[in-house]
Protein backbone atom coordinates (compact mmCIF):
# COMPACT_ATOMS: atom_id res chain seq x y z
CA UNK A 1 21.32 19.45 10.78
CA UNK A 2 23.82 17.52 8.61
CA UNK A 3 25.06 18.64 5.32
CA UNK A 4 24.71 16.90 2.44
CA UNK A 5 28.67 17.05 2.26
CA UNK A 6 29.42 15.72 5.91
CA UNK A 7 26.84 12.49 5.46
CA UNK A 8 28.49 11.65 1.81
CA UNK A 9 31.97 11.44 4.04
CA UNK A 10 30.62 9.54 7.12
CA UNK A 11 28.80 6.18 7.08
CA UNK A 12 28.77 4.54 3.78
CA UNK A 13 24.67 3.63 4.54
CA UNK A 14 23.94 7.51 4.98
CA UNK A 15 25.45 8.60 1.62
CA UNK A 16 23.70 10.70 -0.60
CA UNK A 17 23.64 8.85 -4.00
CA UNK A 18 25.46 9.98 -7.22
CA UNK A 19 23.55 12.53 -9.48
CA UNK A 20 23.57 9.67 -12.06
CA UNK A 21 22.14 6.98 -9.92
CA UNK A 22 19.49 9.26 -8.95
CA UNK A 23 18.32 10.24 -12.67
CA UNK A 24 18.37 6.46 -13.56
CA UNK A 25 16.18 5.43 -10.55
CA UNK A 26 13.72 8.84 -10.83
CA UNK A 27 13.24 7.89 -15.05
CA UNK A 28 12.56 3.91 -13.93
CA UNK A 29 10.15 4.71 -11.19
CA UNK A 30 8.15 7.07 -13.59
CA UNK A 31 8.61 4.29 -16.60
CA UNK A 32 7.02 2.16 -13.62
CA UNK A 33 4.25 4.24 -12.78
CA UNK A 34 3.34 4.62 -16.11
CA UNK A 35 3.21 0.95 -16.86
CA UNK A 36 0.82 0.78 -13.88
CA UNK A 37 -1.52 3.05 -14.46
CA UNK A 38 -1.29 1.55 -18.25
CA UNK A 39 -2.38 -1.92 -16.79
CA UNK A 40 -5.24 -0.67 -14.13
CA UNK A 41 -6.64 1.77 -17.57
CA UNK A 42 -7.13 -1.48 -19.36
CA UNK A 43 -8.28 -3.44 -16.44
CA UNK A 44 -10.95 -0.93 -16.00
CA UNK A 45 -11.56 -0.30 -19.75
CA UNK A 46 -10.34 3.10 -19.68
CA UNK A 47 -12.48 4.52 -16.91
CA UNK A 48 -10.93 6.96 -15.13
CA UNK A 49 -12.74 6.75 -11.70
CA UNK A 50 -12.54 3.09 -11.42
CA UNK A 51 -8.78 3.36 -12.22
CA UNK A 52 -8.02 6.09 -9.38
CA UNK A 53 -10.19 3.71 -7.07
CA UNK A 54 -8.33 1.07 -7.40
CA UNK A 55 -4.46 2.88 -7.15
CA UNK A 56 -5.79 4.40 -4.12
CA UNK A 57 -5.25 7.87 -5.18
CA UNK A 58 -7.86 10.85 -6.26
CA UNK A 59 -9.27 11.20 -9.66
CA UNK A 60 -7.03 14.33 -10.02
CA UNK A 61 -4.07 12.92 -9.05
CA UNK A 62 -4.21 10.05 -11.55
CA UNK A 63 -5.10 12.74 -14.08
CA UNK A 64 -1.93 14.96 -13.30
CA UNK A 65 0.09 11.57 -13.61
CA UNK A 66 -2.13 10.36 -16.96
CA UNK A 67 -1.03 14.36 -18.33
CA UNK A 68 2.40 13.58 -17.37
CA UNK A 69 2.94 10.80 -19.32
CA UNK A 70 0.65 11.43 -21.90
CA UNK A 71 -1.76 8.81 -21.40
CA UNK A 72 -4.95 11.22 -21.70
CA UNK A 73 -5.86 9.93 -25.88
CA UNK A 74 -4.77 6.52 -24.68
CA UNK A 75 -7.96 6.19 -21.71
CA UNK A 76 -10.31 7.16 -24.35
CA UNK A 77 -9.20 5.08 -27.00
CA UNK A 78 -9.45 1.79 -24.43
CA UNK A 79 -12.87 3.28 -23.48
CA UNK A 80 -13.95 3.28 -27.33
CA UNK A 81 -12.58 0.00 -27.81
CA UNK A 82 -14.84 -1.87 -24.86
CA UNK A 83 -17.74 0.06 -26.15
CA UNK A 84 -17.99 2.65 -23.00
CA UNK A 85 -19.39 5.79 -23.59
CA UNK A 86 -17.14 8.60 -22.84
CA UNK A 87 -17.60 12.13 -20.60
CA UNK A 88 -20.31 13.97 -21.08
């Protein structure tokens, strides 16, 4: 296997990137994600299910990511504000 060290030296498309480069893109792909699940929340007034459905991905996974970035108070509130009824 290659080191980390030898692939930074040899062909300029194999580099590892720069520490910095990677925070920037990591923080911009989560701002992304949020943004996204933001937008499919409000498309499907704050139900959960529908939401996950439509990214493609469980109803726990979208509720790890929701925890993540804090989004849990924000899926209620659009479900109170269409008029859906919440968990039971």
């Amino acid at each position: 296997m290659l080191s980390a060290e030898y692939m930074s030296k040899s062909d300029p498309k194999t580099r590892a990137p720069k520490k910095g480069r990677t925070d920037l893109l990591a923080r911009l792909l989560l701002e992304r994600e949020r943004e996204i699940i933001e937008e499919h929340l409000k498309q499907h007034h704050g139900n959960v299910g529908a939401t996950a459905g439509a990214l493609g991905i469980t109803r726990r996974a979208l509720e790890r990511k929701m925890e993540h970035h804090g989004l849990r108070d924000g899926a209620a509130a659009m479900r109170t504000e269409a008029g859906t009824p919440g968990p039971r």
